[in-house]
C-alpha atoms as a PDB file:
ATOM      1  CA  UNK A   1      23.664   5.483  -2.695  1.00  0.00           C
ATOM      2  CA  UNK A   2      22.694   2.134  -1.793  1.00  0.00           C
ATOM      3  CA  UNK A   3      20.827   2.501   2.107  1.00  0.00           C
ATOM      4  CA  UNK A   4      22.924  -1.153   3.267  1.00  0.00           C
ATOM      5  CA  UNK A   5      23.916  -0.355   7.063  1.00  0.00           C
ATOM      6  CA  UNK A   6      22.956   0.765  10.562  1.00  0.00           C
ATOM      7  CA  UNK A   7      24.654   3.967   9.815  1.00  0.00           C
ATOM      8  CA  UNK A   8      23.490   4.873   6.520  1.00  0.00           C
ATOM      9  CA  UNK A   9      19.809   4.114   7.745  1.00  0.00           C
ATOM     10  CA  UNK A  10      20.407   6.521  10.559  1.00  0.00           C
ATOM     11  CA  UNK A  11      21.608   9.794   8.409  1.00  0.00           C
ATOM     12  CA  UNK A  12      18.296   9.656   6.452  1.00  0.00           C
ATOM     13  CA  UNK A  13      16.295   9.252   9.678  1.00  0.00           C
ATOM     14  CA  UNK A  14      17.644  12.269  10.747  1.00  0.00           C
ATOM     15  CA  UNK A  15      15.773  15.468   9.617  1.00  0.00           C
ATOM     16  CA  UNK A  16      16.869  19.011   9.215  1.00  0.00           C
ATOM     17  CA  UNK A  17      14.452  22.147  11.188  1.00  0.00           C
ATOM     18  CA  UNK A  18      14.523  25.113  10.239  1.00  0.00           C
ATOM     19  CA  UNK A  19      13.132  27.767  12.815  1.00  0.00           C
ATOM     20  CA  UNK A  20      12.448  31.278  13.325  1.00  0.00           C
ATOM     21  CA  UNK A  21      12.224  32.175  16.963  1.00  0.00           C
ATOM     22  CA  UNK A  22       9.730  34.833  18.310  1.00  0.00           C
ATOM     23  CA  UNK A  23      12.544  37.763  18.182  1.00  0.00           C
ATOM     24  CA  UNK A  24      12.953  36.807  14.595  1.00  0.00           C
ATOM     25  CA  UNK A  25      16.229  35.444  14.507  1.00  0.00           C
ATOM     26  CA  UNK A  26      16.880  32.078  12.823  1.00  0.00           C
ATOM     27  CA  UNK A  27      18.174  28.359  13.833  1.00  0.00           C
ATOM     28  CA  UNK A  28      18.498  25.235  13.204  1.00  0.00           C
ATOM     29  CA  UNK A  29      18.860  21.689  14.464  1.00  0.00           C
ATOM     30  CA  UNK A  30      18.076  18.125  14.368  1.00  0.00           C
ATOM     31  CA  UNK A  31      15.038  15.824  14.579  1.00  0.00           C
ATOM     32  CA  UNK A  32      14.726  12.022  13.976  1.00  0.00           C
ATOM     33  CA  UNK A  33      11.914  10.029  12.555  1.00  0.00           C
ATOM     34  CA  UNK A  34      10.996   6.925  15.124  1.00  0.00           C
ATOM     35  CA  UNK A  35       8.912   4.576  14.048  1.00  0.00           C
ATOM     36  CA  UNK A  36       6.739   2.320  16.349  1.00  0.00           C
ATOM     37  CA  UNK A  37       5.058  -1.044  16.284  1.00  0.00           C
ATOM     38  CA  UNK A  38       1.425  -0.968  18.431  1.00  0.00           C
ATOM     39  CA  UNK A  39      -0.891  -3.920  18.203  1.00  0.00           C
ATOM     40  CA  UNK A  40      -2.739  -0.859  16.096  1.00  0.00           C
ATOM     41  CA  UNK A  41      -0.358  -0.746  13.695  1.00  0.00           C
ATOM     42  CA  UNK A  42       3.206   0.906  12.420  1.00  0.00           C
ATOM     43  CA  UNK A  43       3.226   4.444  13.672  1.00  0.00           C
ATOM     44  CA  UNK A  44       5.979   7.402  12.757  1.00  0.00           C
ATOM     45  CA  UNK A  45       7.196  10.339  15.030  1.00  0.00           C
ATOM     46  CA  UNK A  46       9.565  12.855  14.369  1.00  0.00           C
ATOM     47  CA  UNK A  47      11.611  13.525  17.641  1.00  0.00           C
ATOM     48  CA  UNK A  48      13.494  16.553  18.628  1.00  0.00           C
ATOM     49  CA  UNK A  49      14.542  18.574  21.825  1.00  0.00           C
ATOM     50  CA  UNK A  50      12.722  20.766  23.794  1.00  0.00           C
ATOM     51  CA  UNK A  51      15.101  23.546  23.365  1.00  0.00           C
ATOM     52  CA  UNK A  52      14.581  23.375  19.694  1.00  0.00           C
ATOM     53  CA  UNK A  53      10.783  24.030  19.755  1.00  0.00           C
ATOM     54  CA  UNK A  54      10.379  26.345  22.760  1.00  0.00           C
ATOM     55  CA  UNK A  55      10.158  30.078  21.230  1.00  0.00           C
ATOM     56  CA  UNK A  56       9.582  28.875  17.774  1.00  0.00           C
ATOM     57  CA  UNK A  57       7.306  30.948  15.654  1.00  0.00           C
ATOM     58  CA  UNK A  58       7.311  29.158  12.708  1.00  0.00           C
ATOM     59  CA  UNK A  59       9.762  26.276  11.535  1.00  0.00           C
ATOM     60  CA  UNK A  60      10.306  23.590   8.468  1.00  0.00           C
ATOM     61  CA  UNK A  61      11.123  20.081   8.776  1.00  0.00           C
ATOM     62  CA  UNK A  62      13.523  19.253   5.705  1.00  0.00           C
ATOM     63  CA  UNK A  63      13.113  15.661   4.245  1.00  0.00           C
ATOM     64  CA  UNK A  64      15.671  13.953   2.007  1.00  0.00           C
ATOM     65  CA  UNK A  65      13.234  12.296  -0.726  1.00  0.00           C
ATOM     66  CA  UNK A  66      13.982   8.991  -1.725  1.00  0.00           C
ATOM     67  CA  UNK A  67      12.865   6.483  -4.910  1.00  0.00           C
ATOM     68  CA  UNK A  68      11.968   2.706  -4.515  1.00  0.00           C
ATOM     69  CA  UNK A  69      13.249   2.884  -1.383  1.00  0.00           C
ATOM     70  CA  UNK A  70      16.461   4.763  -2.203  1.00  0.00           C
ATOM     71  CA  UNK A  71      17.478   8.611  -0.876  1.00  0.00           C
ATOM     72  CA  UNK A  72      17.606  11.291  -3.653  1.00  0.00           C
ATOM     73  CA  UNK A  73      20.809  13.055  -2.571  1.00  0.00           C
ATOM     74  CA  UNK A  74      19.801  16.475  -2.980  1.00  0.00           C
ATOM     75  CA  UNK A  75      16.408  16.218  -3.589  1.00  0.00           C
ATOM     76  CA  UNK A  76      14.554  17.619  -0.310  1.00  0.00           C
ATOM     77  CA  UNK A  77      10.803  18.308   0.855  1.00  0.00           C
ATOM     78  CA  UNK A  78      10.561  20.716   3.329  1.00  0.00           C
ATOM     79  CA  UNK A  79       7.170  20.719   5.208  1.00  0.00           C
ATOM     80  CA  UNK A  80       6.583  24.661   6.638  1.00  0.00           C
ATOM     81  CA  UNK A  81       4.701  24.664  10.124  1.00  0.00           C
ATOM     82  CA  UNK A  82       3.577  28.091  11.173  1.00  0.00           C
ATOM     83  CA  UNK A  83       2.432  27.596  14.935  1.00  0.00           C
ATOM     84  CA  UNK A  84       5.379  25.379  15.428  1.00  0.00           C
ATOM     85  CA  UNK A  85       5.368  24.522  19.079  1.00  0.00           C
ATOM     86  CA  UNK A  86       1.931  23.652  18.878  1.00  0.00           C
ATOM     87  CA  UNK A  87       2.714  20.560  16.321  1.00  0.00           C
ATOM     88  CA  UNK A  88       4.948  19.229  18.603  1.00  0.00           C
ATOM     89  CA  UNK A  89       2.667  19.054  21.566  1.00  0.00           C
ATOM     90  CA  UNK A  90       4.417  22.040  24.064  1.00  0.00           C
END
């Protein structure tokens, strides 16, 4: 899939998270990678809701890969975080 428009740049800037909350029970939402020009240099977040981290005990951020430059449909990373609230600054 050629990555040519607005829209197509914005599905693979979204990310999938996986969570499991402190009952144990499981979700899932959304999170988007921002990136950020500071006379310091280029720097990427990964933005989500509140409501998605609070009560997290552990959660995975799911990555489509991509290949000079190009998504891998299908191909994911997913990047486990155990103390999940803490890596998002709550």
């Amino acid at each position: 899939m050629d990555v040519n428009s607005l829209s197509k740049k914005l599905l693979f800037n979204t990310v999938r998270v996986d969570t499991v909350l402190e009952d144990g029970s499981e979700g899932s939402g959304t999170a988007f990678i921002v990136s950020h020009t500071h006379r310091r240099g280029n720097f990427s977040f990964i933005v989500t809701n509140r409501h998605l981290v609070e009560d997290v005990r552990s959660g995975g951020l799911v990555f489509t890969q991509k290949r000079n430059g190009q998504p891998l449909i299908g191909q994911r990373f997913q990047l486990n975080i155990e103390d999940f609230p803490h890596a998002f600054g709550t």
